[in-house]
N, C-alpha and C. Protein backbone atom coordinates (compact mmCIF):
# COMPACT_ATOMS: atom_id res chain seq x y z
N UNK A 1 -3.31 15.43 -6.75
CA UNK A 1 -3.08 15.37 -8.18
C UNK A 1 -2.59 16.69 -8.75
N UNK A 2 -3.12 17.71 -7.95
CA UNK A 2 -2.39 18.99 -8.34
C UNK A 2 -1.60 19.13 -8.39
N UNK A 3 -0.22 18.72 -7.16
CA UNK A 3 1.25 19.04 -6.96
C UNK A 3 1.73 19.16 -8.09
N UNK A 4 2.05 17.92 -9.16
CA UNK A 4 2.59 18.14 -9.69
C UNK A 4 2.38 19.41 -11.17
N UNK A 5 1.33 19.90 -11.34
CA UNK A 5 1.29 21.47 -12.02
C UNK A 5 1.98 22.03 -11.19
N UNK A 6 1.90 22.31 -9.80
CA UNK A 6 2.13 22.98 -9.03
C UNK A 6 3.74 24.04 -9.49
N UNK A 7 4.19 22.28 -9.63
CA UNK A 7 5.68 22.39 -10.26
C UNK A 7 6.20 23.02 -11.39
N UNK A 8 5.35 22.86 -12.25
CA UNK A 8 5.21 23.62 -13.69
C UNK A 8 4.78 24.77 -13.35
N UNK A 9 3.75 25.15 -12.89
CA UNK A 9 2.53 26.34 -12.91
C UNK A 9 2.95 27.50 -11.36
N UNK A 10 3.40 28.90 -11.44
CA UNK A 10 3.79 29.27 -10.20
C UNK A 10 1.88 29.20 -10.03
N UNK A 11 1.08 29.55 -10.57
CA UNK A 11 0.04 30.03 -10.51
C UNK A 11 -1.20 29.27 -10.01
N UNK A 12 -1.78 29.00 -9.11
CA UNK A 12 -2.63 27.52 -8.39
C UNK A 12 -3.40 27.65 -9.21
N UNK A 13 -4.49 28.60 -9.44
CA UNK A 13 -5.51 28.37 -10.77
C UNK A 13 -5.05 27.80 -11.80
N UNK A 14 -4.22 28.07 -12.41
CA UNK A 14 -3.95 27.82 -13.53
C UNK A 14 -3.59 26.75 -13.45
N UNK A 15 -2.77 25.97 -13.11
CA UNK A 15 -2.25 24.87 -12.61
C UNK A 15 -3.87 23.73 -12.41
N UNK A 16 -4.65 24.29 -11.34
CA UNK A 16 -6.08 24.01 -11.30
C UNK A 16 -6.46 23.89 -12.58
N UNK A 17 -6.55 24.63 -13.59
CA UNK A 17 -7.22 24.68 -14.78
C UNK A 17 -6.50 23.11 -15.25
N UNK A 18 -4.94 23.62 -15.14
CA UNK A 18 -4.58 22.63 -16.75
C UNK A 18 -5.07 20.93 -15.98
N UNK A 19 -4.72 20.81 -14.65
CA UNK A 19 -5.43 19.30 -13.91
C UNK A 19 -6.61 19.34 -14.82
N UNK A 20 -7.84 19.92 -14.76
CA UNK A 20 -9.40 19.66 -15.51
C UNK A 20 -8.91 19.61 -16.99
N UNK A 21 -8.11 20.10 -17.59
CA UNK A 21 -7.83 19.79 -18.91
C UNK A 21 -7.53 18.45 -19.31
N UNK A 22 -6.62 18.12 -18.36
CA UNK A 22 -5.80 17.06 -18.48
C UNK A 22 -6.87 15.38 -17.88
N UNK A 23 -7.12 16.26 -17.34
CA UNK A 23 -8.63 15.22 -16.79
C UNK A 23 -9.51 14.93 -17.70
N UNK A 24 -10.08 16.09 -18.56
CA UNK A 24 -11.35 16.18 -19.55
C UNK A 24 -10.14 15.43 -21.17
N UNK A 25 -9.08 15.69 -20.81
CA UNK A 25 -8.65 14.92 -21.82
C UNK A 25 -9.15 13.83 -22.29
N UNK A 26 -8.62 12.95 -20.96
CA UNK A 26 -8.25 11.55 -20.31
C UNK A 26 -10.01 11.29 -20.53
N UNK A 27 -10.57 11.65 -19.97
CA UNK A 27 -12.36 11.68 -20.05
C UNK A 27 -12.59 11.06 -21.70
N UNK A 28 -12.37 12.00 -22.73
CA UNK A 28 -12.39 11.88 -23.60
C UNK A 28 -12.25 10.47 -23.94
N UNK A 29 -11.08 10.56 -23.71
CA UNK A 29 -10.33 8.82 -24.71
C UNK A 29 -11.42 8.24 -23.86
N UNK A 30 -11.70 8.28 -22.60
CA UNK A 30 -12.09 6.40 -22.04
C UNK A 30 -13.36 6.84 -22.45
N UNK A 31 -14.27 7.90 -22.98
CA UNK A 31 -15.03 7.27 -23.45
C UNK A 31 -15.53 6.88 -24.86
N UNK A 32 -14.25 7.32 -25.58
CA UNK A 32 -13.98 6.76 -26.98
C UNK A 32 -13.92 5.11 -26.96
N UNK A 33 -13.40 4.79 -25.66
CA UNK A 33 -12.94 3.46 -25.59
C UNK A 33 -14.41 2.87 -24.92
N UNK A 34 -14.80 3.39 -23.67
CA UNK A 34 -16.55 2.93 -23.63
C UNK A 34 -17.58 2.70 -25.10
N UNK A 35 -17.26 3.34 -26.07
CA UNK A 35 -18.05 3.32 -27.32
C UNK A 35 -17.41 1.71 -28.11
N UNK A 36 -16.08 1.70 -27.79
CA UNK A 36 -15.71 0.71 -28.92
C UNK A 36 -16.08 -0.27 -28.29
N UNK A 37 -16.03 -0.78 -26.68
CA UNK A 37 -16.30 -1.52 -26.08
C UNK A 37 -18.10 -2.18 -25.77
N UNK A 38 -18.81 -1.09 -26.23
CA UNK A 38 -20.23 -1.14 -26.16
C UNK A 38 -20.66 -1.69 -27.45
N UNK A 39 -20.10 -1.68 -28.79
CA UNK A 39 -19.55 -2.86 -29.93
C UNK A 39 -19.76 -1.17 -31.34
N UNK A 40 -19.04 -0.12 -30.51
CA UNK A 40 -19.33 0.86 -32.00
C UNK A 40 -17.95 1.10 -32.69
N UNK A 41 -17.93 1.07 -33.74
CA UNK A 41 -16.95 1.16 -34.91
C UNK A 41 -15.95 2.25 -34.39
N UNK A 42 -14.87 2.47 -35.50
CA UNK A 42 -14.64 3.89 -35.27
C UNK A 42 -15.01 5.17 -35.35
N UNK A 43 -15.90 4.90 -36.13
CA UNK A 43 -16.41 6.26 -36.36
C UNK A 43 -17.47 6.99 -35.52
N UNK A 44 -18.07 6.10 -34.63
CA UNK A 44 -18.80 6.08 -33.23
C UNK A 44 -18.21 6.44 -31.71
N UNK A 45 -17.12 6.00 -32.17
CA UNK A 45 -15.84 6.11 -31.08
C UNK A 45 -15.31 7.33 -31.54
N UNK A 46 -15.20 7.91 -32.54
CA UNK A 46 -14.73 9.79 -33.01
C UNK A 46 -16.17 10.18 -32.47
N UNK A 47 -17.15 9.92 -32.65
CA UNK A 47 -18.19 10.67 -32.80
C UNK A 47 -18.55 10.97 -31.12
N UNK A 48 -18.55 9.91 -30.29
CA UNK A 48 -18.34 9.53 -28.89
C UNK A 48 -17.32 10.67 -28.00
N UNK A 49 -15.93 10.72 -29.21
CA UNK A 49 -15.42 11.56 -28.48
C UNK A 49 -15.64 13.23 -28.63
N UNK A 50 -16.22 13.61 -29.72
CA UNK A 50 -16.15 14.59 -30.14
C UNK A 50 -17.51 15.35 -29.44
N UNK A 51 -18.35 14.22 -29.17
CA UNK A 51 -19.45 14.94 -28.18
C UNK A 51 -19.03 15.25 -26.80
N UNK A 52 -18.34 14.94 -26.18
CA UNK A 52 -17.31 14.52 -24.77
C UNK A 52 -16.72 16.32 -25.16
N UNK A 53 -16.13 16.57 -26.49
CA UNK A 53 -15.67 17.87 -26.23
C UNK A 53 -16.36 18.96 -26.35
N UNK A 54 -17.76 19.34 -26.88
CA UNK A 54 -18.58 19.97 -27.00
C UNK A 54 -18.86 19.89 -25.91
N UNK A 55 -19.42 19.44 -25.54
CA UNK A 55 -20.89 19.22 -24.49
C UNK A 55 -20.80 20.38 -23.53
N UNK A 56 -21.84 21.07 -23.02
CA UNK A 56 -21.69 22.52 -22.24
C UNK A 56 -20.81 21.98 -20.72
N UNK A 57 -21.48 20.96 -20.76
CA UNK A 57 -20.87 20.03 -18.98
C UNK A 57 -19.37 19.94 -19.01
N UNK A 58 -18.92 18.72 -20.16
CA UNK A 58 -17.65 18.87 -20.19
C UNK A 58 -17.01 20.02 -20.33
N UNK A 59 -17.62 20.98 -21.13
CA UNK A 59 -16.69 22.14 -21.56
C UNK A 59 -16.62 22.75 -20.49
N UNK A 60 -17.34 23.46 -20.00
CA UNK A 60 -17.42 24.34 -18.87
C UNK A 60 -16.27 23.81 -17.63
N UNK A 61 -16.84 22.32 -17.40
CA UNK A 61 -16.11 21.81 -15.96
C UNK A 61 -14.43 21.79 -16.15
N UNK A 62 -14.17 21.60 -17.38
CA UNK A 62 -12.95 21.32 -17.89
C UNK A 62 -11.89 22.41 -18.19
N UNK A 63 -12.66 23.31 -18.14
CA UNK A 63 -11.88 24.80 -18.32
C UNK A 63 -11.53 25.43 -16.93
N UNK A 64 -12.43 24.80 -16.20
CA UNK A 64 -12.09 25.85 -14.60
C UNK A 64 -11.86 24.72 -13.66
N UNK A 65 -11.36 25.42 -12.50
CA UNK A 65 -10.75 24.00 -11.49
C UNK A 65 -11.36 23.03 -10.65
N UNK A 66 -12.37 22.76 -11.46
CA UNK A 66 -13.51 22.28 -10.53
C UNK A 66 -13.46 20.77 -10.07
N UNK A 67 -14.11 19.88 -9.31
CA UNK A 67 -14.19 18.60 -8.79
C UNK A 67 -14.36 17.98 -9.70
N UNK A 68 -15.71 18.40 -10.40
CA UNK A 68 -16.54 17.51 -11.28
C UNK A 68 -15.81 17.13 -12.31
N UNK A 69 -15.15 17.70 -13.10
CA UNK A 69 -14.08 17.08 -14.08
C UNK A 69 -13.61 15.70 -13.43
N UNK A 70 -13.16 15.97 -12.61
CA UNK A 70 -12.24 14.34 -12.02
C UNK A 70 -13.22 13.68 -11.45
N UNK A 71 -14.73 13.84 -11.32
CA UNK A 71 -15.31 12.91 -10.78
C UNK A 71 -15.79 12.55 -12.12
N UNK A 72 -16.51 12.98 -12.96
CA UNK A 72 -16.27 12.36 -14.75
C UNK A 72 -15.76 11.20 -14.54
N UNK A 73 -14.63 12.00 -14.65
CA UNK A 73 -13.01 10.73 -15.32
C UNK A 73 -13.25 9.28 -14.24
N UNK A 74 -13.27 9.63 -13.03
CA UNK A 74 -13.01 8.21 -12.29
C UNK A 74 -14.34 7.95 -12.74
N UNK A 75 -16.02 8.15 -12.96
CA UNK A 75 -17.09 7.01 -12.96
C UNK A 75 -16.84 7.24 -14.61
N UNK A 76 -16.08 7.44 -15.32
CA UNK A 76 -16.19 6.86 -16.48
C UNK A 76 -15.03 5.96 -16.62
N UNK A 77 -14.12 5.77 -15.90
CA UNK A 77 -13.30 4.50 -15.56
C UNK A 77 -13.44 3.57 -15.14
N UNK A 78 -14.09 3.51 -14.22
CA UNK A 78 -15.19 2.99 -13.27
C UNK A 78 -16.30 2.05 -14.37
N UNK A 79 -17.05 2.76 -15.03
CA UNK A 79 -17.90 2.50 -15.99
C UNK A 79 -16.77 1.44 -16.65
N UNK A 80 -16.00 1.75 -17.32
CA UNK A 80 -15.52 1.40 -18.28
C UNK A 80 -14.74 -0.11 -17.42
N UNK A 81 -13.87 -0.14 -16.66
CA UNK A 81 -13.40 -1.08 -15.95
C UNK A 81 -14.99 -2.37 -15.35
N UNK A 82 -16.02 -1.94 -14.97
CA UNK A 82 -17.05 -2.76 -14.52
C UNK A 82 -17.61 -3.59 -15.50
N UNK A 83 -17.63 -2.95 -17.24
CA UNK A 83 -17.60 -3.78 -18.13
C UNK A 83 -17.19 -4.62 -18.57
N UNK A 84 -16.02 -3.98 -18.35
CA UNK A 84 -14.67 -5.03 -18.64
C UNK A 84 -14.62 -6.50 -18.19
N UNK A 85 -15.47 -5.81 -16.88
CA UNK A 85 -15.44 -7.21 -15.86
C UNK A 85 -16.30 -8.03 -16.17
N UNK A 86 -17.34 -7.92 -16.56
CA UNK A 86 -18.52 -8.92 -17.15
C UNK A 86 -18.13 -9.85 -18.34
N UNK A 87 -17.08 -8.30 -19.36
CA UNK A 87 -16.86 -9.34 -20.99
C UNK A 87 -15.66 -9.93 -20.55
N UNK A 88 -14.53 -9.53 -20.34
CA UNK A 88 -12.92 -10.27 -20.35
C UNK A 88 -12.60 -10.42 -18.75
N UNK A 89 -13.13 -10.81 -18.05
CA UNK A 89 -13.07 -11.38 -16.41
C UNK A 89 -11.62 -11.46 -16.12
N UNK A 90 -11.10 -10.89 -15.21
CA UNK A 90 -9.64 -10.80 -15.06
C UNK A 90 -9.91 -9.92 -13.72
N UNK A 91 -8.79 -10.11 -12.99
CA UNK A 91 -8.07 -9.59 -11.48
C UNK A 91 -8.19 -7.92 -11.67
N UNK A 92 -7.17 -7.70 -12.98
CA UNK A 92 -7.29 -6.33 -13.17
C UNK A 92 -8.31 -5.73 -13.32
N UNK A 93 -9.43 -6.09 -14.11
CA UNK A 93 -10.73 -5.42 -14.21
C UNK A 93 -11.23 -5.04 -12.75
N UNK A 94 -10.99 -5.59 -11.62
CA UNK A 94 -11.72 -5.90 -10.18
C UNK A 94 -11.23 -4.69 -9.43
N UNK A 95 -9.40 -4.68 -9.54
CA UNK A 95 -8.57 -3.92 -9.12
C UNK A 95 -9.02 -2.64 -9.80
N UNK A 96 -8.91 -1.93 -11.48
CA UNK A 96 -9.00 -1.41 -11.75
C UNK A 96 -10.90 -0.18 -11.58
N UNK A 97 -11.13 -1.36 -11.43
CA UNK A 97 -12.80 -0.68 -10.87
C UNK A 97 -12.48 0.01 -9.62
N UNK A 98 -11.99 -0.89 -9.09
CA UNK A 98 -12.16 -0.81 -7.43
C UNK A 98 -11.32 0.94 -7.50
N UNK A 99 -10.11 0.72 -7.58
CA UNK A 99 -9.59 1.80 -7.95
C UNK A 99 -9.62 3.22 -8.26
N UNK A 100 -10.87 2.93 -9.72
CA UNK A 100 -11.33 3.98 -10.08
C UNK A 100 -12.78 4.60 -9.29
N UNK A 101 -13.37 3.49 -8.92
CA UNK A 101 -14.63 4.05 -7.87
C UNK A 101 -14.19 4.74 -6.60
N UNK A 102 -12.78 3.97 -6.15
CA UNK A 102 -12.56 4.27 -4.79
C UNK A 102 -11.62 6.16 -5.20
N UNK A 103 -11.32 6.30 -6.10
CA UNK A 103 -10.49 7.75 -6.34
C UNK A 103 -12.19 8.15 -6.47
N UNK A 104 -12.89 8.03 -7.53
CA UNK A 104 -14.31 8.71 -7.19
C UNK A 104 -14.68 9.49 -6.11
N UNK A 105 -14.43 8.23 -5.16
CA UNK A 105 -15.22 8.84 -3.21
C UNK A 105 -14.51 9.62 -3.40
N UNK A 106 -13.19 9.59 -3.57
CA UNK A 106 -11.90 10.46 -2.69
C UNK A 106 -12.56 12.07 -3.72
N UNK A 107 -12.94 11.82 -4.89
CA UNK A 107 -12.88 13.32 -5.22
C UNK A 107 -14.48 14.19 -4.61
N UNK A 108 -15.10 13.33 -4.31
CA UNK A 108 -16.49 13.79 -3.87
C UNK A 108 -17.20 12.37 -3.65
N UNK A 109 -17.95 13.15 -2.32
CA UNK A 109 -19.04 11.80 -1.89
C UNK A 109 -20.08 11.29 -2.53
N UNK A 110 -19.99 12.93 -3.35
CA UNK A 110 -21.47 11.85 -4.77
C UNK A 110 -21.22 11.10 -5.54
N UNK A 111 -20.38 10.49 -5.28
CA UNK A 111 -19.79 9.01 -6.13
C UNK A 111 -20.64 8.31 -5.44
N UNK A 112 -21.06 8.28 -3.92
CA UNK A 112 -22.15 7.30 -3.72
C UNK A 112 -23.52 6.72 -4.46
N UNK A 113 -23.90 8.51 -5.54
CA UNK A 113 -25.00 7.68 -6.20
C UNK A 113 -24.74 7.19 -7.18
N UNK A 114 -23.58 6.87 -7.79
CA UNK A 114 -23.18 6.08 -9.29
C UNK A 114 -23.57 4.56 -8.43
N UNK A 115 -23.99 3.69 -7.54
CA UNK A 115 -23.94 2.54 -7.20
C UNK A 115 -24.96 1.85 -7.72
N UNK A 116 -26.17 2.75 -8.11
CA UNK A 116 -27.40 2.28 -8.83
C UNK A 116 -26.71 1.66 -10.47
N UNK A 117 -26.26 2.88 -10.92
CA UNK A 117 -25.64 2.75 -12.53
C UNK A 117 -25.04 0.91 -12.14
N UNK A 118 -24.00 1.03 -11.01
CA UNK A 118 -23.13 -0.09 -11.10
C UNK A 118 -23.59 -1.59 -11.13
N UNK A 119 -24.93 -0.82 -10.52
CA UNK A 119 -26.02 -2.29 -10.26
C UNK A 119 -26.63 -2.88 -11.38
N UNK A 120 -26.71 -1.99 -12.27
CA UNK A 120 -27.20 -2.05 -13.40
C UNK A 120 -26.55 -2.69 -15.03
N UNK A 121 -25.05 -2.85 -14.90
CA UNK A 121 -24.36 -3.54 -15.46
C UNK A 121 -24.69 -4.69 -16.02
N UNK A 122 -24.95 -5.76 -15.21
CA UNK A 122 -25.33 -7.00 -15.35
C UNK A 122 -26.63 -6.84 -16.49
N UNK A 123 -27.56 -5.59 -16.09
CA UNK A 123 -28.69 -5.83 -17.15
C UNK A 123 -27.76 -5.14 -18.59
N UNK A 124 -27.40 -4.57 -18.68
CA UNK A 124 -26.55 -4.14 -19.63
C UNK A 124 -25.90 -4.75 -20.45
N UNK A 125 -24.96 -5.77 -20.31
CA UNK A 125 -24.66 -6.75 -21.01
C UNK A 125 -25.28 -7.97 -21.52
N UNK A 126 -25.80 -8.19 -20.57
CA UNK A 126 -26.91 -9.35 -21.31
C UNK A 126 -27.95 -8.77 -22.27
N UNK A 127 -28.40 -7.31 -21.84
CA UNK A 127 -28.79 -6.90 -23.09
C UNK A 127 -27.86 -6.42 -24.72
N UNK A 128 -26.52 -6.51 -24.14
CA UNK A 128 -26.20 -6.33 -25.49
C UNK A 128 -25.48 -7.56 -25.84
N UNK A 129 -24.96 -8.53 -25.41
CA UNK A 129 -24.89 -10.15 -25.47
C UNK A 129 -26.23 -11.00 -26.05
N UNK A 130 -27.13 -10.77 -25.80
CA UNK A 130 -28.19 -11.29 -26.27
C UNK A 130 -29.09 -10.12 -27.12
N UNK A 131 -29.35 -10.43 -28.36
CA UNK A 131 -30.55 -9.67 -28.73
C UNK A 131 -31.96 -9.98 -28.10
N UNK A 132 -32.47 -10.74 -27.20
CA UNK A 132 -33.60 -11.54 -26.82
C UNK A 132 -33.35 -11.18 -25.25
N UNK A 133 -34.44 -10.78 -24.78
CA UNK A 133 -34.20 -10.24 -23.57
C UNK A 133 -35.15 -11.53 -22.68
N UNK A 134 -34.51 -12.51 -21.78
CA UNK A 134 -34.80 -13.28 -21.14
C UNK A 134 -34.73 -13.39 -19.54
N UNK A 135 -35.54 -13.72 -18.64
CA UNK A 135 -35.54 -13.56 -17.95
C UNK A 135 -34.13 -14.25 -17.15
N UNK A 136 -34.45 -15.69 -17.77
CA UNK A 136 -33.34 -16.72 -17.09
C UNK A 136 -31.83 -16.06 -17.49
N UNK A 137 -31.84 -15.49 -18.33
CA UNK A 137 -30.43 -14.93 -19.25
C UNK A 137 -29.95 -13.64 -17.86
N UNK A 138 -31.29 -12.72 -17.83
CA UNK A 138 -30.66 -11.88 -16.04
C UNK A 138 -30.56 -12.45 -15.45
N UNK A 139 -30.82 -13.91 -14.85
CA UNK A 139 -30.60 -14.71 -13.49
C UNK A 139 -29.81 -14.80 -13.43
N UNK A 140 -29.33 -15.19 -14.38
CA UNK A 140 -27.57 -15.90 -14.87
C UNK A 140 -26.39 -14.90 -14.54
N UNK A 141 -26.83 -13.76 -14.76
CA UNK A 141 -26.18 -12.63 -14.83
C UNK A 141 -26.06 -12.07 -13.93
N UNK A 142 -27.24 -11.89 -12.88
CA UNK A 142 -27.21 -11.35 -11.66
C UNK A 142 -26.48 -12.09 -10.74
N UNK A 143 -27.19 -13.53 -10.55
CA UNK A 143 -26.30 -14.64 -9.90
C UNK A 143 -25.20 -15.05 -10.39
N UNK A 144 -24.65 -14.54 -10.43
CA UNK A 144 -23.14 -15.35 -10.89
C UNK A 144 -21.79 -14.85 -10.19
N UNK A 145 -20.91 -15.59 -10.60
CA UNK A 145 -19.49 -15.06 -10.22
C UNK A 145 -18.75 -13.58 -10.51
N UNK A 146 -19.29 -13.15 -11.63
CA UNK A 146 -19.22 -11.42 -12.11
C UNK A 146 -19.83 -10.71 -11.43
N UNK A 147 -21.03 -10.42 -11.03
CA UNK A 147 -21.45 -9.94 -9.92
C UNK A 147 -20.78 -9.71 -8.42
N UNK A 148 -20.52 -10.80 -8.08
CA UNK A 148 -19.91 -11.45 -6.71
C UNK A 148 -18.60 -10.21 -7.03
N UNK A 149 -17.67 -10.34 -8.26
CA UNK A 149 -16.51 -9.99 -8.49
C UNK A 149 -16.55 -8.47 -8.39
N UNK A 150 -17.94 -7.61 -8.87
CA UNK A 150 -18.42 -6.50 -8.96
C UNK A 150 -18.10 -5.98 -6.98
N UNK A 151 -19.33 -6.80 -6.95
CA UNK A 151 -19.49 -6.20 -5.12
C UNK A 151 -17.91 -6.04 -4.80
N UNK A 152 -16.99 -7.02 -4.53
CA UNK A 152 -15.76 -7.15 -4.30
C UNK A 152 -14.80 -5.86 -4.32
N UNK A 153 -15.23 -5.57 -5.99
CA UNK A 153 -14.74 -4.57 -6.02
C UNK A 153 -15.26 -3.29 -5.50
N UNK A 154 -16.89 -3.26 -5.47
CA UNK A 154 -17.09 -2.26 -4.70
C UNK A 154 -16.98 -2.04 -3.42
N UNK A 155 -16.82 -3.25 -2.43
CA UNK A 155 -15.74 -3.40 -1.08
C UNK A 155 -14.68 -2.97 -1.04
N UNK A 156 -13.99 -2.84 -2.40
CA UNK A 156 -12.31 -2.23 -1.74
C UNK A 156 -12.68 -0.76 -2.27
N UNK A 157 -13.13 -0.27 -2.90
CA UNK A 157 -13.49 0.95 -3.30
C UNK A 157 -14.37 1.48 -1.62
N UNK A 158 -15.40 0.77 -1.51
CA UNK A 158 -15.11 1.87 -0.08
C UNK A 158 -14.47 1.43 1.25
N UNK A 159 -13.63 0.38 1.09
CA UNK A 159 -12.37 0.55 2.42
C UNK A 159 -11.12 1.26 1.48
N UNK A 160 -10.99 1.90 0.75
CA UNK A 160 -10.27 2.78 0.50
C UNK A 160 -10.70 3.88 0.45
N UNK A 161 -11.92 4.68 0.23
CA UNK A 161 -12.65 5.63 1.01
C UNK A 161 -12.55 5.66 2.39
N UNK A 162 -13.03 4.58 3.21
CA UNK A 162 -12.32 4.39 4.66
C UNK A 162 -11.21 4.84 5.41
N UNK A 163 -9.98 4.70 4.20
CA UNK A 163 -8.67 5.40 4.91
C UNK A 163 -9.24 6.90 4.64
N UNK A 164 -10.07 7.23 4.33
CA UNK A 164 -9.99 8.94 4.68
C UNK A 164 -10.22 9.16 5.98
N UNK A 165 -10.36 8.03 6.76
CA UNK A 165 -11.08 8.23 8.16
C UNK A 165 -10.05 8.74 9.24
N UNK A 166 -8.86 8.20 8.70
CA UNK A 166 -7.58 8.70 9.45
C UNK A 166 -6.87 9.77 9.47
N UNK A 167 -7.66 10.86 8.36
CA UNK A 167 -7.94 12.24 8.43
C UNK A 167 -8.17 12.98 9.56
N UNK A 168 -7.97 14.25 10.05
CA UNK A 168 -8.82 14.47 11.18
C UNK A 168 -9.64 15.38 10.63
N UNK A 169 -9.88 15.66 9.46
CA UNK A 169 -11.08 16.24 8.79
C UNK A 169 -12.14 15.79 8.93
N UNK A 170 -12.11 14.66 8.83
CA UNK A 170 -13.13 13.54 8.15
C UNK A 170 -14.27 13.38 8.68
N UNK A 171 -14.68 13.89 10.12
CA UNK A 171 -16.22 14.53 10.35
C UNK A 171 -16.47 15.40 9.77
N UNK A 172 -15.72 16.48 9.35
CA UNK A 172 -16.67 17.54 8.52
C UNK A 172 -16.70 17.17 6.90
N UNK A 173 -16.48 16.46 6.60
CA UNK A 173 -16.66 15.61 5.11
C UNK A 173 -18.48 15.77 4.74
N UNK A 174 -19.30 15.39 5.52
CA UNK A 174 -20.06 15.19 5.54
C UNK A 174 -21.12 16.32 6.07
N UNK A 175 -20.40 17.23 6.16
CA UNK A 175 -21.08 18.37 6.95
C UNK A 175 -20.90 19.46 5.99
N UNK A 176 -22.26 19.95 5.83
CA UNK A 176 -21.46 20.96 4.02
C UNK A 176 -21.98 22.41 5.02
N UNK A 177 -23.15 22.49 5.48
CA UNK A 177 -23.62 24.03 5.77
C UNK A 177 -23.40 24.43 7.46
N UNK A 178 -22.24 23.88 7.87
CA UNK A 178 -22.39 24.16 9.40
C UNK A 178 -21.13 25.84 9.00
């Protein structure tokens, strides 16, 4: 994702920098758009974003060339696409998850623990679909075809982590202190 600063920027940091900018941008909007989608007005969705630019996490990660910026952006795409999939059910939502979880792995392996969050979806919407929290209402939710569509997508998200295997790095991926 760097190359192309590369092109602009003689300078790799800097270039590094403006990627996390451009990342913490992008961060921003989707989760202006996570707010409108979670059922908040506009002014929740400014307010949504304007904490996104404060925040010591975002700020900090977003200024220097770090991972964590782009791992943000993909589990808040991620986030945002898995919703999608529960309220407006479509191909793209599946693709677009898959997508954004599977760039996740690619920027760091601790995308593995967002899988709890992902599991957790299903209770999420039915809690904000229903004001009445029912048991049969999670059955429905857990068991169902959205779910099924979820896993799916979290199958191509890690056989596209998978092609990192054809790396010849890709044993030391996993090896941080040798």
């Amino acid at each position: 994702l760097i190359i192309p600063f590369l092109r602009i920027f003689s300078d790799p940091l800097f270039a590094g920098r403006m990627l996390s900018v451009v990342a913490g941008a992008i961060t921003m909007l989707v989760v202006g758009k996570l707010a409108r989608l979670l059922g908040g007005k506009e002014r929740e969705e400014l307010l949504a974003m304007a904490l996104v630019a404060v925040v010591p996490f975002w700020f900090l990660n977003h200024r220097m060339a770090l991972a964590d910026g782009l791992l943000a952006l993909f589990f808040s795409m991620a986030l945002y696409f898995g919703l999608r999939l529960f309220i407006k059910p479509r191909r793209f939502e599946i693709i677009a998850f898959a997508l954004s979880f599977g760039a996740a792995l690619w920027v760091k392996t601790t995308a593995l623990f967002f899988i709890p969050v992902y599991a957790c979806l299903p209770l999420l919407v039915v809690t904000l679909e229903n004001k009445k929290f029912s048991l049969k209402a999670l059955k429905d939710a857990y068991v169902g075809k959205f779910t099924l569509k979820l896993i799916i997508g979290g199958l191509i998200a890690g056989s596209l982590f998978l092609l990192l295997k054809f790396s010849p790095l890709f044993p030391y991926l996993f090896k941080r202190s040798e």
